[in-house]
Protein backbone atom coordinates (compact mmCIF):
# COMPACT_ATOMS: atom_id res chain seq x y z
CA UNK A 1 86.71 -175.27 53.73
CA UNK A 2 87.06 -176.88 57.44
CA UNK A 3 90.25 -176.71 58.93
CA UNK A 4 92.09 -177.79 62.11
CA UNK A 5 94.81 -176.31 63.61
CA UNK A 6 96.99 -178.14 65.87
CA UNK A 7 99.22 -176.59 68.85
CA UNK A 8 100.25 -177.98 71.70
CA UNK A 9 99.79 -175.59 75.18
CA UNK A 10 101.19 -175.80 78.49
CA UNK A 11 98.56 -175.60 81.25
CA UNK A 12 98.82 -174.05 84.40
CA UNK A 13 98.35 -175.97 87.91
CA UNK A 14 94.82 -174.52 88.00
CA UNK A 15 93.85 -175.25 84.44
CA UNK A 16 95.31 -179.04 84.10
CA UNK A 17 93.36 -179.68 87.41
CA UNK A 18 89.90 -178.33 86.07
CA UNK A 19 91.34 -180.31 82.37
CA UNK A 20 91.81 -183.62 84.18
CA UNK A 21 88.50 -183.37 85.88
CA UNK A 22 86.69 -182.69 83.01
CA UNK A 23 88.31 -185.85 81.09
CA UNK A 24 87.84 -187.91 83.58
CA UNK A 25 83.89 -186.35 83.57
CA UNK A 26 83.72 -187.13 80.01
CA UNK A 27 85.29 -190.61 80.36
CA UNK A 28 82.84 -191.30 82.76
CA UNK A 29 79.92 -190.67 81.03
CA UNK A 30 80.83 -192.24 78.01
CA UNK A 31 81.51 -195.49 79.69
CA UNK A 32 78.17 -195.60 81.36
CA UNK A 33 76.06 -195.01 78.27
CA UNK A 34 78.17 -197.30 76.81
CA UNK A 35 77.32 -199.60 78.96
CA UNK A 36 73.57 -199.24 79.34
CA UNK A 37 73.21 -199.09 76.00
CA UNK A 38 74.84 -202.49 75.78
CA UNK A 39 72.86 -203.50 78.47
CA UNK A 40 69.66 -202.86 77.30
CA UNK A 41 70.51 -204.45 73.70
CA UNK A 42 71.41 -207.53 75.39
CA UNK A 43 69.23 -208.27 78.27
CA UNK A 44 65.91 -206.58 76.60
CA UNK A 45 66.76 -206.09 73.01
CA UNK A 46 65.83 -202.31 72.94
CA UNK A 47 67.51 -199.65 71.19
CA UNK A 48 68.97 -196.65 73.76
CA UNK A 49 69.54 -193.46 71.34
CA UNK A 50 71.29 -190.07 72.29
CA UNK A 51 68.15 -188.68 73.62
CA UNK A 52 67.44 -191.14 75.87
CA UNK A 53 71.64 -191.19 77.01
CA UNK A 54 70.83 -187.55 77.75
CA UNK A 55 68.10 -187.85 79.79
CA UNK A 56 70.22 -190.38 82.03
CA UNK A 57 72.69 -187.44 82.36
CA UNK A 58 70.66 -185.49 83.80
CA UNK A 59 69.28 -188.26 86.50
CA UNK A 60 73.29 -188.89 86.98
CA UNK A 61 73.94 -185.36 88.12
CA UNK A 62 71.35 -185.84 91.07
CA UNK A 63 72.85 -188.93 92.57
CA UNK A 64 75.17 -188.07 95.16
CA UNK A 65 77.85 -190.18 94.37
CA UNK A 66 78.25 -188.35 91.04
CA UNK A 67 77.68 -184.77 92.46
CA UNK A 68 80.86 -184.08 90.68
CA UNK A 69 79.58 -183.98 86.94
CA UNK A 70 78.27 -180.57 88.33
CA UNK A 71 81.51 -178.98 88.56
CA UNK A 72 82.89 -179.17 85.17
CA UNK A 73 81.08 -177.47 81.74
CA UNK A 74 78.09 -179.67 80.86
CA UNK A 75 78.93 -179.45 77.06
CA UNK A 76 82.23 -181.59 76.42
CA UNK A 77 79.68 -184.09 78.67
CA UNK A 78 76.94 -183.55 75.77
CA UNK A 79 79.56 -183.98 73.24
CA UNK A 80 80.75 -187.28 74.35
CA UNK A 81 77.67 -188.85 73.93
CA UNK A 82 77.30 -187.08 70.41
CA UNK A 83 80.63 -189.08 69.82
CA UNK A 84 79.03 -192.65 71.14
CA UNK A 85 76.03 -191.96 68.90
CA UNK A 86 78.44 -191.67 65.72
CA UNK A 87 80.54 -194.66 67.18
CA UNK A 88 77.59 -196.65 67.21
CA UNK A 89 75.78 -195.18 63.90
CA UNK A 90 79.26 -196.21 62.13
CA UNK A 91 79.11 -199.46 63.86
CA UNK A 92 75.90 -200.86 62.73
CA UNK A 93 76.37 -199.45 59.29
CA UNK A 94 79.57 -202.22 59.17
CA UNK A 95 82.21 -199.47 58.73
CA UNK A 96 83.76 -199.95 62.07
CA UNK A 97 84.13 -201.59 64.92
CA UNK A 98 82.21 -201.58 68.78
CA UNK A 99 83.12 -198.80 70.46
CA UNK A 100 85.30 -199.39 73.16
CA UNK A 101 85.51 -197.93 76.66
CA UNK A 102 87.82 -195.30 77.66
CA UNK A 103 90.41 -196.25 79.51
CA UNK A 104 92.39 -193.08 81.63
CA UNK A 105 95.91 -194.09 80.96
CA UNK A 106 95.17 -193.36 77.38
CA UNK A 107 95.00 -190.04 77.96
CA UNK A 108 91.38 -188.35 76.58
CA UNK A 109 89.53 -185.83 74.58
CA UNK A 110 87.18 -182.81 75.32
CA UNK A 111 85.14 -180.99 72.81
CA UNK A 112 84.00 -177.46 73.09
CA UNK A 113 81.46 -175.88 71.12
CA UNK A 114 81.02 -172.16 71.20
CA UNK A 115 78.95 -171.94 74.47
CA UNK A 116 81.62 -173.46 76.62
CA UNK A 117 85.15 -171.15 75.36
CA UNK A 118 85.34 -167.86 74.53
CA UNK A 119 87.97 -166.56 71.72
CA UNK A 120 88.92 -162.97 72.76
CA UNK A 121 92.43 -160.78 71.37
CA UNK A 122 92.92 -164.20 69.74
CA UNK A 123 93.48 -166.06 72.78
CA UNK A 124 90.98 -169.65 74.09
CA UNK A 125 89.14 -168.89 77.40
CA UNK A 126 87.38 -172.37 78.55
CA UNK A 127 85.11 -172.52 80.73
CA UNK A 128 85.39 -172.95 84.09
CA UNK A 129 88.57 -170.86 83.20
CA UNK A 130 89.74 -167.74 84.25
CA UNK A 131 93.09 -167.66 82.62
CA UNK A 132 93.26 -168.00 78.72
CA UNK A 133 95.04 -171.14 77.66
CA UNK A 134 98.82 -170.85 77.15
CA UNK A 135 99.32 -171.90 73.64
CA UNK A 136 102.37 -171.95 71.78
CA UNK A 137 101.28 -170.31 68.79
CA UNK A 138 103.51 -172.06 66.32
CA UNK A 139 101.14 -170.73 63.20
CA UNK A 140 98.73 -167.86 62.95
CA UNK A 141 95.45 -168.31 62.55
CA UNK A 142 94.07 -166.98 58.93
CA UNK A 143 92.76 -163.00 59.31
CA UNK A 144 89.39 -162.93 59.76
CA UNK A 145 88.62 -166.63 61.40
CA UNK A 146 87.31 -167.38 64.62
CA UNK A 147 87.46 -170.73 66.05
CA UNK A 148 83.72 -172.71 65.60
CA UNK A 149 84.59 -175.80 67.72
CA UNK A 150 87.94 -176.64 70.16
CA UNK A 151 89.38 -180.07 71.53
CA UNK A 152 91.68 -180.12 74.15
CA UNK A 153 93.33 -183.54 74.20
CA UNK A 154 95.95 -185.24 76.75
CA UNK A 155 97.83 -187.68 75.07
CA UNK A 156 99.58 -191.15 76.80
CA UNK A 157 102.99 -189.67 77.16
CA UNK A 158 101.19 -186.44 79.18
CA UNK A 159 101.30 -183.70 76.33
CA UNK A 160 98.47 -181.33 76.16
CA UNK A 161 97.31 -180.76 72.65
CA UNK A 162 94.28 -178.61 71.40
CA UNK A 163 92.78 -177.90 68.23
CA UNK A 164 90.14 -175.33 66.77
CA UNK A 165 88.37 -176.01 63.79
CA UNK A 166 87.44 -172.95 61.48
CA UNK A 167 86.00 -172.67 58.62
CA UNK A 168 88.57 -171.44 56.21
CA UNK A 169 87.74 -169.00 53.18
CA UNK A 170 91.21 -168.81 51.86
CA UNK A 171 91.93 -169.66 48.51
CA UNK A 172 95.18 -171.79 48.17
CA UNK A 173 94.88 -173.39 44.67
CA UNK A 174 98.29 -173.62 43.66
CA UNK A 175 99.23 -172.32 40.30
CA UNK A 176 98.97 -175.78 37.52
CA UNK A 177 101.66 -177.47 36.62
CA UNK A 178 102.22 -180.07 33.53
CA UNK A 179 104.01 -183.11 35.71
CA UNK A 180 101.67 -185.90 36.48
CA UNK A 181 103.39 -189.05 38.68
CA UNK A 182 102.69 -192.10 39.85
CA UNK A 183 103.59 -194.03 43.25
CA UNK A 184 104.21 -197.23 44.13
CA UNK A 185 105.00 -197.51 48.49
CA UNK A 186 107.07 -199.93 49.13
CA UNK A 187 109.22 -201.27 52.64
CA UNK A 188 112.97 -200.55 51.59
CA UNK A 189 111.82 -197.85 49.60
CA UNK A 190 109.06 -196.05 51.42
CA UNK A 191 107.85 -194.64 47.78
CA UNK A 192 108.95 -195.14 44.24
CA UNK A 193 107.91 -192.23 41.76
CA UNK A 194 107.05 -193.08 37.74
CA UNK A 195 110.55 -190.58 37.14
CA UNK A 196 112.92 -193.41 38.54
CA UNK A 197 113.41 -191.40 42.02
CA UNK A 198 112.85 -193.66 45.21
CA UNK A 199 112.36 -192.55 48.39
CA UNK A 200 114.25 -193.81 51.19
CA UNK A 201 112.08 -195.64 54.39
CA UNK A 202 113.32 -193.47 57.60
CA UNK A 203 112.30 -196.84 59.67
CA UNK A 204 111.19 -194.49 62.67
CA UNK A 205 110.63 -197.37 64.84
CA UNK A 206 113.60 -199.70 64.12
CA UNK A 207 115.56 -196.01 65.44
CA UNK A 208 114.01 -196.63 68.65
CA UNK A 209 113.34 -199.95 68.87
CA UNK A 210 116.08 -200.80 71.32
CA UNK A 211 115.16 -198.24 73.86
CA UNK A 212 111.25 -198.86 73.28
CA UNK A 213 112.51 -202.62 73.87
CA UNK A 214 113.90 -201.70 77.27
CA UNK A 215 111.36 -199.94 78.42
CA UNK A 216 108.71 -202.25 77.51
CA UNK A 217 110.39 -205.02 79.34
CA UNK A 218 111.19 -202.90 82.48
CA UNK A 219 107.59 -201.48 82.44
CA UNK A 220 106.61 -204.79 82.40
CA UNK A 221 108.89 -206.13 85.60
CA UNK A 222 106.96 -202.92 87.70
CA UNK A 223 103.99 -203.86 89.97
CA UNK A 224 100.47 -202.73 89.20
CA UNK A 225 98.97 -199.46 90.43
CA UNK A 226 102.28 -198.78 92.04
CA UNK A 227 104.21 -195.34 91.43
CA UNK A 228 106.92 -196.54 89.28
CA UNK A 229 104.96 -198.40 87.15
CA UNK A 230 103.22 -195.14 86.53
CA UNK A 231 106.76 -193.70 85.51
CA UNK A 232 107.84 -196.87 83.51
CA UNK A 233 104.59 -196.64 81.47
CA UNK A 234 105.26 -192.74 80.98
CA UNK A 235 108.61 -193.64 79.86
CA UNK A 236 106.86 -195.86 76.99
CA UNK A 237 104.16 -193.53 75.96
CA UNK A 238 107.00 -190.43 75.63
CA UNK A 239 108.90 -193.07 72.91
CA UNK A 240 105.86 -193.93 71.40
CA UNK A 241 105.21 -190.24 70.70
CA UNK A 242 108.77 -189.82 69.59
CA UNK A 243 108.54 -192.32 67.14
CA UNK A 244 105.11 -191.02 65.81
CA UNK A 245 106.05 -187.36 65.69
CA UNK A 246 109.49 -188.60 63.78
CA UNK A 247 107.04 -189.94 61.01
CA UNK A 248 104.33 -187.83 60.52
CA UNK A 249 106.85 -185.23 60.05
CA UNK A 250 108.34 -186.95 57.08
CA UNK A 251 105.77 -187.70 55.67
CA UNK A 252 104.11 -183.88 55.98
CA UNK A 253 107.25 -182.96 54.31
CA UNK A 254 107.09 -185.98 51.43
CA UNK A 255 103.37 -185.52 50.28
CA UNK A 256 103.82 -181.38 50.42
CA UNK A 257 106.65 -181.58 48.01
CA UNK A 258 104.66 -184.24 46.04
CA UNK A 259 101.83 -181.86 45.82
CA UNK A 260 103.84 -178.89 45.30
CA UNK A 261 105.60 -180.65 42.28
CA UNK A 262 102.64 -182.77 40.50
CA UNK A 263 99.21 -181.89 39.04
CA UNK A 264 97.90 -185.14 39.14
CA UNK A 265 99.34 -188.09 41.87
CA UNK A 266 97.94 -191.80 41.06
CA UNK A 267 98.34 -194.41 43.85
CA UNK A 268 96.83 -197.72 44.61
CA UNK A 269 93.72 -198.32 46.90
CA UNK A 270 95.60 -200.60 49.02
CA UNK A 271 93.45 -202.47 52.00
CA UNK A 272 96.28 -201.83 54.58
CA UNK A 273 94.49 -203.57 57.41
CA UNK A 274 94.10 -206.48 55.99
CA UNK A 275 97.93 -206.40 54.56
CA UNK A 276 98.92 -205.89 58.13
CA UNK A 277 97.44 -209.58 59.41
CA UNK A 278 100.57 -210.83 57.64
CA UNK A 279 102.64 -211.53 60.95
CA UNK A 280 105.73 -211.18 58.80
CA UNK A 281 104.85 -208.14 57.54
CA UNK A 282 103.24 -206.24 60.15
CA UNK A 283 105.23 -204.55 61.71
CA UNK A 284 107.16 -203.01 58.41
CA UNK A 285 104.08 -202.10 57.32
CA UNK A 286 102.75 -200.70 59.88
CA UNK A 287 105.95 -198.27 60.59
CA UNK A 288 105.53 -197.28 56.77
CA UNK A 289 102.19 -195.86 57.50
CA UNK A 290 100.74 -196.03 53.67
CA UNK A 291 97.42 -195.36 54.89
CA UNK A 292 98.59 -191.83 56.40
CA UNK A 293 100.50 -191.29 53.25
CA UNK A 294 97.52 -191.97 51.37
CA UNK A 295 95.48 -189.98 53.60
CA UNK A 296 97.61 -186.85 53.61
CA UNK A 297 97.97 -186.72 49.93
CA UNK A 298 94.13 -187.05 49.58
CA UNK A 299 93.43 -183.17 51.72
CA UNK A 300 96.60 -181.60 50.88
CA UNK A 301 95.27 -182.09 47.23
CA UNK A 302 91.63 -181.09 48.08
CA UNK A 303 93.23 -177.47 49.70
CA UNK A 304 95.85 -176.83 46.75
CA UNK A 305 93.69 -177.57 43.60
CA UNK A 306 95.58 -181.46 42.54
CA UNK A 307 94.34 -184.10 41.51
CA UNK A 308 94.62 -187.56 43.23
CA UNK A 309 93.20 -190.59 41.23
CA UNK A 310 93.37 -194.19 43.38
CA UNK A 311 92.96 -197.40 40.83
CA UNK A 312 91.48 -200.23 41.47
CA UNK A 313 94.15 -202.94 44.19
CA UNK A 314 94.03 -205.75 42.28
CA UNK A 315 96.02 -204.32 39.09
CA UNK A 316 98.53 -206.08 38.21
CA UNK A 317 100.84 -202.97 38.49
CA UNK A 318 104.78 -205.29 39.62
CA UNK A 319 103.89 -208.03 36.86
CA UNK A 320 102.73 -206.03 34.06
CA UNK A 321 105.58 -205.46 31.34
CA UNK A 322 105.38 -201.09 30.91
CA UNK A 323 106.67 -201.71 27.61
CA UNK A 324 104.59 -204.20 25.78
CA UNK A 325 101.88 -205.29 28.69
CA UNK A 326 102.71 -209.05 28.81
CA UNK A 327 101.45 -209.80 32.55
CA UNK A 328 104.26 -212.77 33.76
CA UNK A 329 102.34 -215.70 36.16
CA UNK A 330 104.36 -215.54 38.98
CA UNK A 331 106.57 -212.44 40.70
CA UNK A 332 107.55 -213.78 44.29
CA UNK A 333 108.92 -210.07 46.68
CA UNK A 334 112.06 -211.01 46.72
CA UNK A 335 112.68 -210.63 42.87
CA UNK A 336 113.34 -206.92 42.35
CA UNK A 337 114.59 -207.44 39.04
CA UNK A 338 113.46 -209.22 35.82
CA UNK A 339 113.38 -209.74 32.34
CA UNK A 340 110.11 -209.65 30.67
CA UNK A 341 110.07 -213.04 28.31
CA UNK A 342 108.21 -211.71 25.52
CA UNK A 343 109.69 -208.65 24.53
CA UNK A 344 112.68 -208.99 26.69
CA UNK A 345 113.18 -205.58 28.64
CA UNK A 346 114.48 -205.23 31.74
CA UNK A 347 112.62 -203.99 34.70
CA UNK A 348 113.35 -202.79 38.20
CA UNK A 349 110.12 -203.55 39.84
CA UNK A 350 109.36 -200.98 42.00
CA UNK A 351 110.25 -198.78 38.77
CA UNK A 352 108.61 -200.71 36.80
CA UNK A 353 105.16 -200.88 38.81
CA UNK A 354 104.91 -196.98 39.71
CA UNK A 355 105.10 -196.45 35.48
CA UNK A 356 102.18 -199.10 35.33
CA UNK A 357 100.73 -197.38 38.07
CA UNK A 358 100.52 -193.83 36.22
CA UNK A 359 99.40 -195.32 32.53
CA UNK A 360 96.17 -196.73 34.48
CA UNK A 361 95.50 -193.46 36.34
CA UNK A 362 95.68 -191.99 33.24
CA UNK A 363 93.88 -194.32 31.65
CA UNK A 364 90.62 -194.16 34.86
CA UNK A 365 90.89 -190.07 34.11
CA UNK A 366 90.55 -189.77 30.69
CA UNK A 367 88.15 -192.53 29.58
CA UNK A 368 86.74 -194.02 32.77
CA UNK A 369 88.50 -197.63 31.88
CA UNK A 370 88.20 -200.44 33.85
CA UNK A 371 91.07 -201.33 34.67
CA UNK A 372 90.91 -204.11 37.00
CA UNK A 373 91.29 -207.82 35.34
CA UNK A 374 89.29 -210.16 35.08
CA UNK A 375 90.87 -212.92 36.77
CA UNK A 376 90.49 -211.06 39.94
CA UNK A 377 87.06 -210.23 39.88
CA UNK A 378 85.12 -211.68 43.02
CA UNK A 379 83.19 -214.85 42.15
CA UNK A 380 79.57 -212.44 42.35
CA UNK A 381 81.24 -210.05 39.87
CA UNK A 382 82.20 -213.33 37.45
CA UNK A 383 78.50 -214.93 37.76
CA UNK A 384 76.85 -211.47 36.79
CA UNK A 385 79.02 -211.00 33.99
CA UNK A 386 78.59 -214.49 32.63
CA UNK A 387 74.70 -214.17 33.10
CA UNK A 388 74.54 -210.25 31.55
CA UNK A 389 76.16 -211.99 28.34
CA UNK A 390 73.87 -213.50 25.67
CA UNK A 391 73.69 -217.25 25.40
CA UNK A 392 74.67 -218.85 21.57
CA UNK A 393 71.72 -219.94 19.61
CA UNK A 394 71.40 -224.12 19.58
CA UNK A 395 72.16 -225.36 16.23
């Protein structure tokens, strides 16, 4: 199994010089297939693929004003347009959106494939490198495993990162275990688990928000390509990271200890971007980070051996009674509690809907039901299900 592992290394003056100059390389060359690829699209309506991008790289390295794609390795170049080629491939295909260009204050990426770094007495010599890079090994490697591909990133805030992707032949299926659970995320109550247990929301960003506040409005005040606006916006970037690291670390340690504890782990294919156009929502929702909850659960249970079933959105999973299955018309959010009016129990609704949440997942794993009613099937699905049924006889 493919595997990254993330460390974060501390350059010397030598090293983040040649580092820099091969993002900015990289950066470069991106942008300008980028945008004669665009340019040719527009203006002649002809399709520029990597081939063609990789030719120009080669007539880009003769001009003199860009003599200095010669001095850095000629592979993290190669590999950026690999990247635009996916970017674009992804982009006609409707799963994303037009690649943008790269801008330097957001840091950058460079990708190394075996020809450009050497892994010797289990330390990463780049080229163009003399010195291996100083890494702070916070994890060992697994025995036997050599590093196929490595990314050296910068990020806003001026961390160096880098990661090497192996390809892992460890075995870690956990031993099984009985407990199956369900989850229902939430905003007060980052997750609610079918035993009654919720999960409190840390609220990373409403820690900070204050300081990010100031920050934001002094980097704003600062003048444009001056010196302290450099600082201001470094100021920012190092909050931004602090907020990030503060959540992805809870929720490492929230969907290892859900994984650790549960065979099975149903949740709800929620379509977070679009929940996140609610300007009343957004910014809850986006500090809850579902989709990286969702995400995390979904490899951590492809590496230990669990199972992770997603049902279908649109189940009614808050305004289904879990006792006799009477769905109620209306639940507004700010009803946590109710009484269902035909068998008359009483629900917590968070409680209530992660309960729901695990009788459908069971439901989708042992029989393959369709769970999904059909009230809020789209009008397509609704005019081939009314024409796939047979028609009554005229009397």
């Amino acid at each position: 199994m493919e595997k990254a592992y993330r460390y974060r290394f501390y350059p010397t003056t030598e090293q983040e010089q040649i580092l820099r100059r091969t993002l900015g390389c990289v950066r470069l060359v991106f942008n300008r297939a980028l945008a004669a690829r665009t340019e040719a699209w527009y203006e002649r309506q002809e399709r520029v693929d990597y081939v063609q991008t990789s030719a120009m790289l080669t007539q880009w390295k003769k001009v003199n004003d860009l003599q200095f794609l010669n001095e850095v390795s000629c592979v993290p170049l190669q590999q950026g347009l690999r990247h635009l080629q996916t970017a674009l491939t992804n982009f006609f295909a409707g799963r994303t959106k037009y690649p943008n260009f790269k801008k330097k204050r957001s840091g950058g990426s460079a990708e190394f494939t075996k020809s450009a770094f050497r892994w010797k007495d289990g330390q990463v010599y780049l080229a163009k490198c003399s010195e291996p890079l100083p890494i702070k090994w916070s994890r060992h490697l697994p025995k036997g495993c050599e590093p196929s591909t490595i990314t050296v990133r910068l990020e806003p805030s001026g961390r160096w990162f880098v990661s090497l992707r192996i390809d892992d032949p460890t075995n870690e299926t956990m031993q099984p275990v009985d407990n199956a659970v369900g989850l229902d995320v939430g905003v007060s109550s980052l997750v609610t688990l079918s035993t009654g247990e919720k999960i409190a929301n840390p609220k990373a960003f409403d820690k900070h928000y204050q300081k990010l506040r100031k920050a934001q409005k002094s980097l704003s005040r600062k003048q444009k390509a001056s010196r302290n606006r450099d600082k201001a916006r470094l100021k920012v970037a190092r909050l931004q990271a602090k907020i990030s690291d503060s959540r992805k670390d809870h929720l490492h340690k929230l969907t290892t200890r859900l994984i650790r504890e549960n065979q099975t782990i149903v949740v709800e294919d929620l379509a977070v971007k679009n929940m996140v156009k609610n300007p009343k929502l957004a910014r809850a929702i986006s500090d809850a980070a579902w989709g990286e909850l969702v995400r995390q659960l979904e490899y951590k249970a492809k590496w230990y051996g669990r199972t992770l079933v997603k049902i279908d959105r649109w189940f009614p999973s808050s305004k289904r009674c879990g006792n006799c299955g009477h769905i109620v018309d209306k639940l507004p959010l700010n009803i946590r509690e109710w009484d269902c009016p035909n068998c008359g129990t009483h629900h917590d609704r968070d409680i209530n809907a992660s309960r729901n949440i695990l009788a459908a997942g069971q439901a989708v794993t042992v029989c393959g039901a369709n769970i999904r009613p059909d009230g809020h099937k789209s009008k397509g699905q609704l005019q081939k299900t009314r024409k796939g049924r047979k028609q009554k006889p005229k009397s």
